[in-house]
PDB file of N, CA and C in Angstrom:
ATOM      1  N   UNK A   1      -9.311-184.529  54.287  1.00  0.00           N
ATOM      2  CA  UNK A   1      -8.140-185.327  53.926  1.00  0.00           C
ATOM      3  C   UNK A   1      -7.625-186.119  55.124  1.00  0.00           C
ATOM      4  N   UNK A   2      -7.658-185.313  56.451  1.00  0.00           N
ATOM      5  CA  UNK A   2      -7.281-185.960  57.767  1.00  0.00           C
ATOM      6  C   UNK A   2      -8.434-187.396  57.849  1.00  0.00           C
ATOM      7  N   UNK A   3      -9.441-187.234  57.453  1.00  0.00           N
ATOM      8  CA  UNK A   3      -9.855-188.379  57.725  1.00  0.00           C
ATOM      9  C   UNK A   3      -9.983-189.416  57.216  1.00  0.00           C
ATOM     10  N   UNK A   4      -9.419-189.311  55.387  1.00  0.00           N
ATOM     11  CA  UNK A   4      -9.076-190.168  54.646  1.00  0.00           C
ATOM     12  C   UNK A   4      -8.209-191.348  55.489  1.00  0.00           C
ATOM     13  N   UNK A   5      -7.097-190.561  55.806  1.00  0.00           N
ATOM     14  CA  UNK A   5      -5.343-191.116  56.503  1.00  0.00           C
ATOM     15  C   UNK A   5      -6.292-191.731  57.598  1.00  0.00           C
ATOM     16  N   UNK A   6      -6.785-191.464  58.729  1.00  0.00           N
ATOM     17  CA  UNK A   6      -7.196-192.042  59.538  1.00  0.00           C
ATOM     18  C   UNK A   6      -8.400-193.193  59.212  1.00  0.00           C
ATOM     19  N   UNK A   7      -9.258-193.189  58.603  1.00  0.00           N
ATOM     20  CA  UNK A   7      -9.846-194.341  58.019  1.00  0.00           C
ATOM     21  C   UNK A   7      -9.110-195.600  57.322  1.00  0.00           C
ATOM     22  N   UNK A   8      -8.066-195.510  56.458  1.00  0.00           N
ATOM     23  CA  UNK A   8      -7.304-195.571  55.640  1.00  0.00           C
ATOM     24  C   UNK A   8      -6.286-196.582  56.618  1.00  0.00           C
ATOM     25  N   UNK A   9      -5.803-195.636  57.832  1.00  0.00           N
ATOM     26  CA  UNK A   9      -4.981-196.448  58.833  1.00  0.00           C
ATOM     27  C   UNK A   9      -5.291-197.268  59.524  1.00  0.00           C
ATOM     28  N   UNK A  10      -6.819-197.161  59.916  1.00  0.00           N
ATOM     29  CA  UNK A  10      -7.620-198.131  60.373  1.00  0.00           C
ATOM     30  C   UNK A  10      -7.685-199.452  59.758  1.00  0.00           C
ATOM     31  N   UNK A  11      -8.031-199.322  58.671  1.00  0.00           N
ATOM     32  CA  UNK A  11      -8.653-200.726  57.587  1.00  0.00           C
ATOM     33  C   UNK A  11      -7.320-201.640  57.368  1.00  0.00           C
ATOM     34  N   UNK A  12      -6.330-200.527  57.314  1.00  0.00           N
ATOM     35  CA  UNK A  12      -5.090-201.413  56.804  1.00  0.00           C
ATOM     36  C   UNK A  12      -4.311-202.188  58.067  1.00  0.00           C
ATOM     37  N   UNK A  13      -4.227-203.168  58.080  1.00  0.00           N
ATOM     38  CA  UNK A  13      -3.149-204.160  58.453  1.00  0.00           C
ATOM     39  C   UNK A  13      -2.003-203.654  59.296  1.00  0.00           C
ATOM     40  N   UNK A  14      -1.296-203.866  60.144  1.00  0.00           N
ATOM     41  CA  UNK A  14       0.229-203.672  60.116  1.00  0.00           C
ATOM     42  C   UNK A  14       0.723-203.907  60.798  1.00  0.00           C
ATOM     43  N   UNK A  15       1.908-204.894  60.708  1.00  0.00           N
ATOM     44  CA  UNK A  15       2.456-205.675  61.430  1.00  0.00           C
ATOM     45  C   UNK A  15       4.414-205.109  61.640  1.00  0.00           C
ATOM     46  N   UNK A  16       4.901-205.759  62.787  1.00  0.00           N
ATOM     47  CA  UNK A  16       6.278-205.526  63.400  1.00  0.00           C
ATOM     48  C   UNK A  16       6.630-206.881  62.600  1.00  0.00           C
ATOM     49  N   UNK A  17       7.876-207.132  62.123  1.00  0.00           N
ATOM     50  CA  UNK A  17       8.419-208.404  61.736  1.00  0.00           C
ATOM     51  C   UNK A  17       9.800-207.939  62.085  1.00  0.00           C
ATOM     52  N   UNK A  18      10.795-209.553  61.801  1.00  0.00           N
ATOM     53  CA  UNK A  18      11.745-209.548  62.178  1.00  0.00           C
ATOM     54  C   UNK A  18      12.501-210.511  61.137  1.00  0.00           C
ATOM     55  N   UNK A  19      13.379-210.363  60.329  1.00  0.00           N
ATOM     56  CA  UNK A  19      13.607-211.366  59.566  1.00  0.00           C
ATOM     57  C   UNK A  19      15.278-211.872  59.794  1.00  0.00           C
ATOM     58  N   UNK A  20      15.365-213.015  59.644  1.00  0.00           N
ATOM     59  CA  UNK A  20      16.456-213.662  59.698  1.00  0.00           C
ATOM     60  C   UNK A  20      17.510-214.232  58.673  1.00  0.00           C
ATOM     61  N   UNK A  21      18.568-213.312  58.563  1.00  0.00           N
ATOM     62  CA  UNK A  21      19.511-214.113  57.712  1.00  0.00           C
ATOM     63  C   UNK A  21      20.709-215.136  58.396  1.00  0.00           C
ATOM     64  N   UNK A  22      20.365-216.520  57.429  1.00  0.00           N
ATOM     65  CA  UNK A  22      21.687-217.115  58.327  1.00  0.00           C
ATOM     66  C   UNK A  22      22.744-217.155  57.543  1.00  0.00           C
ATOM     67  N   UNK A  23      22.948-216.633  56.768  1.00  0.00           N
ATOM     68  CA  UNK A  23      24.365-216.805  56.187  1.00  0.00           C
ATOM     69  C   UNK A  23      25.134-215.310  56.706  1.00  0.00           C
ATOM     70  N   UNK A  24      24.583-214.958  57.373  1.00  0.00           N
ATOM     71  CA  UNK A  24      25.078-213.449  57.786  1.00  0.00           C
ATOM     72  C   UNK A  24      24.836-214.071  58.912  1.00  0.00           C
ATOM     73  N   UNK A  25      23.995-214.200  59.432  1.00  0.00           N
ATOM     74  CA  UNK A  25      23.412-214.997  61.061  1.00  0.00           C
ATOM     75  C   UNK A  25      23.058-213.190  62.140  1.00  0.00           C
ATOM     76  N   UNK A  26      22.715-212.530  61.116  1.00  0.00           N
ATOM     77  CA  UNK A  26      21.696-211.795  61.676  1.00  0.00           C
ATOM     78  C   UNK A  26      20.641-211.053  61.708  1.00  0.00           C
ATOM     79  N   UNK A  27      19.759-210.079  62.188  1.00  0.00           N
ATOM     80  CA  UNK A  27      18.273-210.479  62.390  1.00  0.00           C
ATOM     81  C   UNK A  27      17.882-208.537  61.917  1.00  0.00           C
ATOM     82  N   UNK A  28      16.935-208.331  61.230  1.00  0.00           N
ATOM     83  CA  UNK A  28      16.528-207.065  60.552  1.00  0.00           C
ATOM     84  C   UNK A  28      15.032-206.631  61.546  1.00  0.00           C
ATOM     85  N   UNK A  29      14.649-206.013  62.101  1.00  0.00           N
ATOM     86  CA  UNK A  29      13.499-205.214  62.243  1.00  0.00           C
ATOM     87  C   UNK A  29      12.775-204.122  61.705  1.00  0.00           C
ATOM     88  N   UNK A  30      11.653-204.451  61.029  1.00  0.00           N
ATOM     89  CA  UNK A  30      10.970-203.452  60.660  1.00  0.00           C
ATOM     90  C   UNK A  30       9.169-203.624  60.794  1.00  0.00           C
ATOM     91  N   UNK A  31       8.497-202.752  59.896  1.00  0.00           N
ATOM     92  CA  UNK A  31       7.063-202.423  60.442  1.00  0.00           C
ATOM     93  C   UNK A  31       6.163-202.201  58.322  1.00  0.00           C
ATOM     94  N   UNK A  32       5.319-203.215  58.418  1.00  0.00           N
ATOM     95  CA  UNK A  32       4.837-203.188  57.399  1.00  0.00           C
ATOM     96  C   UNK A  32       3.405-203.208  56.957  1.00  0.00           C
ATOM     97  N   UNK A  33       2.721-203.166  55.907  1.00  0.00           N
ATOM     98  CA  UNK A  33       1.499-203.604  56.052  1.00  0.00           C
ATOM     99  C   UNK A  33       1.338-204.460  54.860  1.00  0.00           C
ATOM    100  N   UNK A  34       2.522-205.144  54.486  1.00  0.00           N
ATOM    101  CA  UNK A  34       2.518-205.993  53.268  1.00  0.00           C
ATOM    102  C   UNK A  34       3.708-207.133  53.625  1.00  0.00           C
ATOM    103  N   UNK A  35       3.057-208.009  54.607  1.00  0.00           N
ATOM    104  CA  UNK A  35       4.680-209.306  55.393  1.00  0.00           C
ATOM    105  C   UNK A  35       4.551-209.442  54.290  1.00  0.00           C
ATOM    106  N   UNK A  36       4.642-210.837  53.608  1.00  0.00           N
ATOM    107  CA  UNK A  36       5.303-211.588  53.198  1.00  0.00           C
ATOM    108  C   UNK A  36       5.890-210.375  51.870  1.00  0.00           C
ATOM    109  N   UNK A  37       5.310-209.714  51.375  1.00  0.00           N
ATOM    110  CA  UNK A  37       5.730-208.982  50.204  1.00  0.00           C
ATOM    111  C   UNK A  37       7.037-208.163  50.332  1.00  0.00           C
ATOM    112  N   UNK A  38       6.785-207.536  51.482  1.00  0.00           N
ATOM    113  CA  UNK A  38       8.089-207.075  52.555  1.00  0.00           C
ATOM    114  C   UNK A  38       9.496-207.967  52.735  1.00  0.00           C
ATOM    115  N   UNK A  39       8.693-208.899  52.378  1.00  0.00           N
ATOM    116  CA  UNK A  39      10.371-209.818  52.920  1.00  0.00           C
ATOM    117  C   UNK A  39      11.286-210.605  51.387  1.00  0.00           C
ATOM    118  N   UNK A  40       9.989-210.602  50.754  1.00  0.00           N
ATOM    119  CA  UNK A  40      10.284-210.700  49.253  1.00  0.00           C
ATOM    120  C   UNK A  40      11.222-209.876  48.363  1.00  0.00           C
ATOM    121  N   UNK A  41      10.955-208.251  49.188  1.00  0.00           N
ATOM    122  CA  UNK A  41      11.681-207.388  48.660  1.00  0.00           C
ATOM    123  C   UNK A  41      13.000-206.832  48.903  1.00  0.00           C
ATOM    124  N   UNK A  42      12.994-207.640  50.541  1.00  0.00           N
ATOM    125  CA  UNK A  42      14.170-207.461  51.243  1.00  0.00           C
ATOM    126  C   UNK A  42      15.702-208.363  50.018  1.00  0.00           C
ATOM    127  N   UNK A  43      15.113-209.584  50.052  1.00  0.00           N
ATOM    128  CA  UNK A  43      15.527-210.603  49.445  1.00  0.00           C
ATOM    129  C   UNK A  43      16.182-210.143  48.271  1.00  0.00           C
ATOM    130  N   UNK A  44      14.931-209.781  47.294  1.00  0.00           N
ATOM    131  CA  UNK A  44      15.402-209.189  45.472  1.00  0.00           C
ATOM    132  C   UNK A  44      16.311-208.130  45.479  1.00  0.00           C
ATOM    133  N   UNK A  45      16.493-207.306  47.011  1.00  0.00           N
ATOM    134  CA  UNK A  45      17.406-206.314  47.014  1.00  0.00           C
ATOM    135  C   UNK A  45      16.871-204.830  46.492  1.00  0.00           C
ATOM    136  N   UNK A  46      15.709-205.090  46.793  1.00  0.00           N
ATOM    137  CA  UNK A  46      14.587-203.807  46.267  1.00  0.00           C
ATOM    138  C   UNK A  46      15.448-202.514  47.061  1.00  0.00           C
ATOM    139  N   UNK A  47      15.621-202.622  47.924  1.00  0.00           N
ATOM    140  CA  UNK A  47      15.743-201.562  49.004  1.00  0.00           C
ATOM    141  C   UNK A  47      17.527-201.200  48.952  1.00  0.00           C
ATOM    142  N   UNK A  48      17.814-200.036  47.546  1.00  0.00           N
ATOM    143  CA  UNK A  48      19.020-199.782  47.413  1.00  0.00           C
ATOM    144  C   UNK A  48      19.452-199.001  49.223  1.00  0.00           C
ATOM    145  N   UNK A  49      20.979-199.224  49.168  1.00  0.00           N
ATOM    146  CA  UNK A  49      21.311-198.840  50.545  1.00  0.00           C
ATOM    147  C   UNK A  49      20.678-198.750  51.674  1.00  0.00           C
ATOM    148  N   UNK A  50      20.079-200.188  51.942  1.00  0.00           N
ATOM    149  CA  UNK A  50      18.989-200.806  52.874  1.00  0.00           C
ATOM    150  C   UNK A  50      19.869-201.653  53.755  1.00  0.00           C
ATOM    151  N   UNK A  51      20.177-201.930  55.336  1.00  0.00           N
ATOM    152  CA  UNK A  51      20.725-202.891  56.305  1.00  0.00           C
ATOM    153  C   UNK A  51      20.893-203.917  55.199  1.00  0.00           C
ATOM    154  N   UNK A  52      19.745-204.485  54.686  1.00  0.00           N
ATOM    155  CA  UNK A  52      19.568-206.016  54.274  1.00  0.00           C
ATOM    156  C   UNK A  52      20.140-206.363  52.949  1.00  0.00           C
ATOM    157  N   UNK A  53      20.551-205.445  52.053  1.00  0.00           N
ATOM    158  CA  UNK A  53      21.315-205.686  50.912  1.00  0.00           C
ATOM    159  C   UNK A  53      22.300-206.428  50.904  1.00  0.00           C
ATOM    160  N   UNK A  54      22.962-207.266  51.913  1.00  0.00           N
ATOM    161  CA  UNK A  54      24.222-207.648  51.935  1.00  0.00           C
ATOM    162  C   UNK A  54      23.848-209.325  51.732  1.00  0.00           C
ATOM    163  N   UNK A  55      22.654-209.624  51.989  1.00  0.00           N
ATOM    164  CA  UNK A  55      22.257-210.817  51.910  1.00  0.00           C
ATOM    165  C   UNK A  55      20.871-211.072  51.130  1.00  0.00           C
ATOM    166  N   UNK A  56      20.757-212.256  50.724  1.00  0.00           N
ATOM    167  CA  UNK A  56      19.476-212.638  50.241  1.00  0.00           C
ATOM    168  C   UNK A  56      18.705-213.801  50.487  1.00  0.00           C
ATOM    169  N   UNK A  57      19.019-214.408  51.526  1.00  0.00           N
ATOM    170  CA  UNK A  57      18.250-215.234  52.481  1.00  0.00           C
ATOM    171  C   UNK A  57      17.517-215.134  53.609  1.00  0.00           C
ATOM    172  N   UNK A  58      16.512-214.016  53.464  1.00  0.00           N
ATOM    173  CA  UNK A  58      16.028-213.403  54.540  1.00  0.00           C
ATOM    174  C   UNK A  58      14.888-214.273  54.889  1.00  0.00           C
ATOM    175  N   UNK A  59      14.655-214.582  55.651  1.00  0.00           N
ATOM    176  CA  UNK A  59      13.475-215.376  56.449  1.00  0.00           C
ATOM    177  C   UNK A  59      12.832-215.089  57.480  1.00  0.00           C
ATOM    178  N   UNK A  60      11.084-215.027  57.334  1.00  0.00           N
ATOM    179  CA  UNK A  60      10.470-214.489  58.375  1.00  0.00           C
ATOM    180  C   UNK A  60      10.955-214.798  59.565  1.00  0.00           C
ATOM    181  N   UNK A  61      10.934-214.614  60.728  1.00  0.00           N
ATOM    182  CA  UNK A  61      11.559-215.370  62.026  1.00  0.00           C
ATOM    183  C   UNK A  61      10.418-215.006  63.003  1.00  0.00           C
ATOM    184  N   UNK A  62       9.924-213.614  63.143  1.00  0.00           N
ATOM    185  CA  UNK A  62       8.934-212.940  63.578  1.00  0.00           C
ATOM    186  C   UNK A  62       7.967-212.113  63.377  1.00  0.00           C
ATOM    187  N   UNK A  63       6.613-212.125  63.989  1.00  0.00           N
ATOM    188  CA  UNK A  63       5.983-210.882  63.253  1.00  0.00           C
ATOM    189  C   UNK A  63       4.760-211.296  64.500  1.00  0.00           C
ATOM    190  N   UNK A  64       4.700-209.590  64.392  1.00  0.00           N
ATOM    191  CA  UNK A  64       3.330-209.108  65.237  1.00  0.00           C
ATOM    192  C   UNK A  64       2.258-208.112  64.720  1.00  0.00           C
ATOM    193  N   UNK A  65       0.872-208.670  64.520  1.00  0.00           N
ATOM    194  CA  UNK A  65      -0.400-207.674  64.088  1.00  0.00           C
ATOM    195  C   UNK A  65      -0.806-206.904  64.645  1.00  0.00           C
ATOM    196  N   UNK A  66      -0.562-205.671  64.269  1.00  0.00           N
ATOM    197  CA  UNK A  66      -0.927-204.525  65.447  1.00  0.00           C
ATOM    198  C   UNK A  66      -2.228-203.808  64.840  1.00  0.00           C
ATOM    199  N   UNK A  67      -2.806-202.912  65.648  1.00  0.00           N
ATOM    200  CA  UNK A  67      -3.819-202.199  65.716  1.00  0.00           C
ATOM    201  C   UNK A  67      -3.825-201.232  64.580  1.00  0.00           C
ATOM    202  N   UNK A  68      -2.944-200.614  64.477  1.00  0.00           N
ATOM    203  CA  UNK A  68      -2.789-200.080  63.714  1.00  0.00           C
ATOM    204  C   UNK A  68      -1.256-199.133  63.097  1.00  0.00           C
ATOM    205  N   UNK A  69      -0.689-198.288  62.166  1.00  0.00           N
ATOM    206  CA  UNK A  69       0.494-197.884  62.088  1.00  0.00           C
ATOM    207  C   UNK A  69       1.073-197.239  63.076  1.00  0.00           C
ATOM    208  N   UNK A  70       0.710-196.202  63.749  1.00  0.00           N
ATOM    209  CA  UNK A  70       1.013-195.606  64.669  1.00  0.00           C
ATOM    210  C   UNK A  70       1.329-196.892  66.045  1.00  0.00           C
ATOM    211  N   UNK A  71       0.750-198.033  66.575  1.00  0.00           N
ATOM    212  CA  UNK A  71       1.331-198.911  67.124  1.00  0.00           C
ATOM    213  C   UNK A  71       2.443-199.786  66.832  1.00  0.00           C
ATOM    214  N   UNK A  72       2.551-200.080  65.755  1.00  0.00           N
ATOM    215  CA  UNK A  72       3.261-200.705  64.925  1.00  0.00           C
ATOM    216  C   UNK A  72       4.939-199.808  65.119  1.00  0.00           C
ATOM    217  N   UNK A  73       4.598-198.789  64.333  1.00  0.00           N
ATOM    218  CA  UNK A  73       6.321-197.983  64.719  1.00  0.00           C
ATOM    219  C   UNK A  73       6.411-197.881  66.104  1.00  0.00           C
ATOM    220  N   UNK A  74       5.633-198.039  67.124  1.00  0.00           N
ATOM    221  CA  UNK A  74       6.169-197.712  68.107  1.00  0.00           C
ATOM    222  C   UNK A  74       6.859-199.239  68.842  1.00  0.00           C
ATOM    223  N   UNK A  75       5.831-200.339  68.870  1.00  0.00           N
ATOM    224  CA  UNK A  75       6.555-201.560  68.991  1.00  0.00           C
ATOM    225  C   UNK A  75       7.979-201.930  68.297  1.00  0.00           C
ATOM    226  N   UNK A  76       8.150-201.373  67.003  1.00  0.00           N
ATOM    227  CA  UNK A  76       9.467-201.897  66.412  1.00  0.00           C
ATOM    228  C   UNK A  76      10.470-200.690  67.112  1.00  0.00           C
ATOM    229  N   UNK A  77       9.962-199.139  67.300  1.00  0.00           N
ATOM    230  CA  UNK A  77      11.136-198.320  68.216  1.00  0.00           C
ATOM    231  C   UNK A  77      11.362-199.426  69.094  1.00  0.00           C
ATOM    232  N   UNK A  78      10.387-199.700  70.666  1.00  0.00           N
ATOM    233  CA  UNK A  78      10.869-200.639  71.710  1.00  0.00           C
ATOM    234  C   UNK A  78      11.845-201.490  71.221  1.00  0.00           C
ATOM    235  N   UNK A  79      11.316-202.520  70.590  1.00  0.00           N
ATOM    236  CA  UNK A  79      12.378-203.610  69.612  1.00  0.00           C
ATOM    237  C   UNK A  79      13.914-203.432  69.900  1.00  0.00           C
ATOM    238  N   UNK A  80      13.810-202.329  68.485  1.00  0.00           N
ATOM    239  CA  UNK A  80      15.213-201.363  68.130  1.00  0.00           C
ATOM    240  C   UNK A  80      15.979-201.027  69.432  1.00  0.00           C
ATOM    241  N   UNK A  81      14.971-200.377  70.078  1.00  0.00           N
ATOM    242  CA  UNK A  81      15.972-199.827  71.389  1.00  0.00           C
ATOM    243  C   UNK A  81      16.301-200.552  72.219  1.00  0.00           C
ATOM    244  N   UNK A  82      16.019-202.283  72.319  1.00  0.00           N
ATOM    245  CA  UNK A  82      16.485-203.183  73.147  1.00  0.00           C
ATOM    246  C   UNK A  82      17.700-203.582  72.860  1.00  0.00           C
ATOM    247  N   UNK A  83      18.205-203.537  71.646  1.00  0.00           N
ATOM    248  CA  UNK A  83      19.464-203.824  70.885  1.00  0.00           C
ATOM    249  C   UNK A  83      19.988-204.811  71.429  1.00  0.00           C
ATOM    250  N   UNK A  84      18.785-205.950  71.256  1.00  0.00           N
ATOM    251  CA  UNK A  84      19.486-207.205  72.055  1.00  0.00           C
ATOM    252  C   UNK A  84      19.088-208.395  71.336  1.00  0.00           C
ATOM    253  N   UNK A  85      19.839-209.495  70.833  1.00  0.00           N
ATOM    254  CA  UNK A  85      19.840-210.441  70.427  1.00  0.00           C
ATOM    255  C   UNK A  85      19.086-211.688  71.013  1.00  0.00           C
ATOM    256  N   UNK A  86      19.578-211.652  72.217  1.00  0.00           N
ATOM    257  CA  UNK A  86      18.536-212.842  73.367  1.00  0.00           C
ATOM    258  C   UNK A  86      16.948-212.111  73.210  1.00  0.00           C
ATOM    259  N   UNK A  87      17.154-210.632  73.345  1.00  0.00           N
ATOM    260  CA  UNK A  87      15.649-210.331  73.575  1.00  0.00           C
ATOM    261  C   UNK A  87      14.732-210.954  72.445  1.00  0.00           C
ATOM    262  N   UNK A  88      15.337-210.221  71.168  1.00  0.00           N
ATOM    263  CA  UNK A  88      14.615-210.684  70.060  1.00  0.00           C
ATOM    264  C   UNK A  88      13.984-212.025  69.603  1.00  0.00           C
ATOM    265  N   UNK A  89      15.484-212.870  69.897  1.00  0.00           N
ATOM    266  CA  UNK A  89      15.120-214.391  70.227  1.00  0.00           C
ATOM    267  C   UNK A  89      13.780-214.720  71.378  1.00  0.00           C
ATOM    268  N   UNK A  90      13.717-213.887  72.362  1.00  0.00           N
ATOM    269  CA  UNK A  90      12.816-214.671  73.454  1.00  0.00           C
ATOM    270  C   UNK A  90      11.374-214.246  72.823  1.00  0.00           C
ATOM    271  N   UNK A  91      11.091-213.197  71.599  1.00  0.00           N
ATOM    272  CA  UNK A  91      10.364-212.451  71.033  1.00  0.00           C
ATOM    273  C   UNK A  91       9.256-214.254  70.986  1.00  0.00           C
ATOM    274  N   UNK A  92      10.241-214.480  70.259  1.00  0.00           N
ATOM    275  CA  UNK A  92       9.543-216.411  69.294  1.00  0.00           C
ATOM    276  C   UNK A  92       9.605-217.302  70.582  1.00  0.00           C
ATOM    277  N   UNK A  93      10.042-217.722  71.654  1.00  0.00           N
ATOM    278  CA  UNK A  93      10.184-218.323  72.822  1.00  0.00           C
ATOM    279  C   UNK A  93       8.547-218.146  73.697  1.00  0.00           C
ATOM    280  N   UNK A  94       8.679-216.684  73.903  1.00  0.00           N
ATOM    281  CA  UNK A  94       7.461-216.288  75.211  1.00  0.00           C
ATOM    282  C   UNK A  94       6.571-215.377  74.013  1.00  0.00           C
ATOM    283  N   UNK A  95       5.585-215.777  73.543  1.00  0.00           N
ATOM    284  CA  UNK A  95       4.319-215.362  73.276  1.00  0.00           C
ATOM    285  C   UNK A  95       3.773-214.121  73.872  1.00  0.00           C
ATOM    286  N   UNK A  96       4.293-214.435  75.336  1.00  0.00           N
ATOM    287  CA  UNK A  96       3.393-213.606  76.298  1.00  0.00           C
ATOM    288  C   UNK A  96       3.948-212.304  75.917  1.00  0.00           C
ATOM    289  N   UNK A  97       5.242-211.820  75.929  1.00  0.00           N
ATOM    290  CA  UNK A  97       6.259-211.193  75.404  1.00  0.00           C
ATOM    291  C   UNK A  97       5.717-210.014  74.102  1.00  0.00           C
ATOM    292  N   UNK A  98       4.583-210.752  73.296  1.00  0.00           N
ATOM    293  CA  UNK A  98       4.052-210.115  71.965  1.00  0.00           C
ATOM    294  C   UNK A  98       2.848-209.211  72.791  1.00  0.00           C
ATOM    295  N   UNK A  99       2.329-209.946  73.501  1.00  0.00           N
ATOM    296  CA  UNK A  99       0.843-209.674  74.296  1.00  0.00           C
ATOM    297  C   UNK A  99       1.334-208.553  75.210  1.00  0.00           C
ATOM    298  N   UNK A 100       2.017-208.429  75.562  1.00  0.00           N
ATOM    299  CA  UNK A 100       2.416-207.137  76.808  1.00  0.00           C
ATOM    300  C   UNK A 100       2.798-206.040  75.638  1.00  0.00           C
ATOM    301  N   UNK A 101       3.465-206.062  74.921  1.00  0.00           N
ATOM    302  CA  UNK A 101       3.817-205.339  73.729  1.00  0.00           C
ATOM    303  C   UNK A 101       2.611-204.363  73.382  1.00  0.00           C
ATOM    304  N   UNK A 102       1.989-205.251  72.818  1.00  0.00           N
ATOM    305  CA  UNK A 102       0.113-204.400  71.877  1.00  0.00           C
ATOM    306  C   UNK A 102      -0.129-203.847  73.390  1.00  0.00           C
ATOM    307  N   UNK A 103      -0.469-204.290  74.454  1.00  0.00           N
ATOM    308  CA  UNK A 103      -1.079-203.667  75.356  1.00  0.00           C
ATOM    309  C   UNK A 103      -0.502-202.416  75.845  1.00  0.00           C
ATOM    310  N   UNK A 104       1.005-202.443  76.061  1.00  0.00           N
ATOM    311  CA  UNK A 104       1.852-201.163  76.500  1.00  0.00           C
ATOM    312  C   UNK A 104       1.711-200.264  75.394  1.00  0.00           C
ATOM    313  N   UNK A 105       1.537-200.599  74.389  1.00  0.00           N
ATOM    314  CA  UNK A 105       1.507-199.205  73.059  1.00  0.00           C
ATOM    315  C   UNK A 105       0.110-199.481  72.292  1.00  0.00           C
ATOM    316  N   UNK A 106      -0.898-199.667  72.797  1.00  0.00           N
ATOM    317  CA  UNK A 106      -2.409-199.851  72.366  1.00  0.00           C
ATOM    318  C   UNK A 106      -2.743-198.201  72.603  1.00  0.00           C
TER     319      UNK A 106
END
């Protein structure tokens, strides 16, 4: 069964995103293996007593393809624990910024 999950985690996708509401004018982090569907759902309000329920103009702003899940939650912890607005912003600014990221939690 352990190696189902680990094959399984391999094949699949999964990315850090960041989405943007501007009528709220602020910014959601999370970790998926379904973007755009993810942000679709943010939107329809799928996610009862979810951050993002308060709005429905959520827009991709960011997103990073990681190796796999276990990288993925750990890039969006870093994220989270920067609790910084400029940072997030410089996320879309410096590229390089994404690239040091995968490498520190590869």
């Amino acid at each position: 069964m352990v190696g189902i999950f680990i094959l399984l985690n391999i094949l699949t996708m999964h990315f850090v995103y960041i989405i943007y509401s501007q009528s709220a004018d602020k910014y959601y982090i999370g970790e998926t293996n379904e973007l755009l569907v993810r942000v679709n759902l943010h939107n329809s309000k799928q996610f009862h007593n979810s951050y993002t329920t308060f709005a429905d103009d959520w827009e991709l702003f960011w997103s990073l393809q990681c190796n796999n899940l276990s990288q993925a939650r750990k890039i969006e912890k870093h994220i989270k624990s920067m609790k910084s607005r400029r940072y997030i912003e410089n996320l879309k600014i410096y590229p390089e910024m994404s690239d040091r990221l995968l490498e520190k939690y590869d």
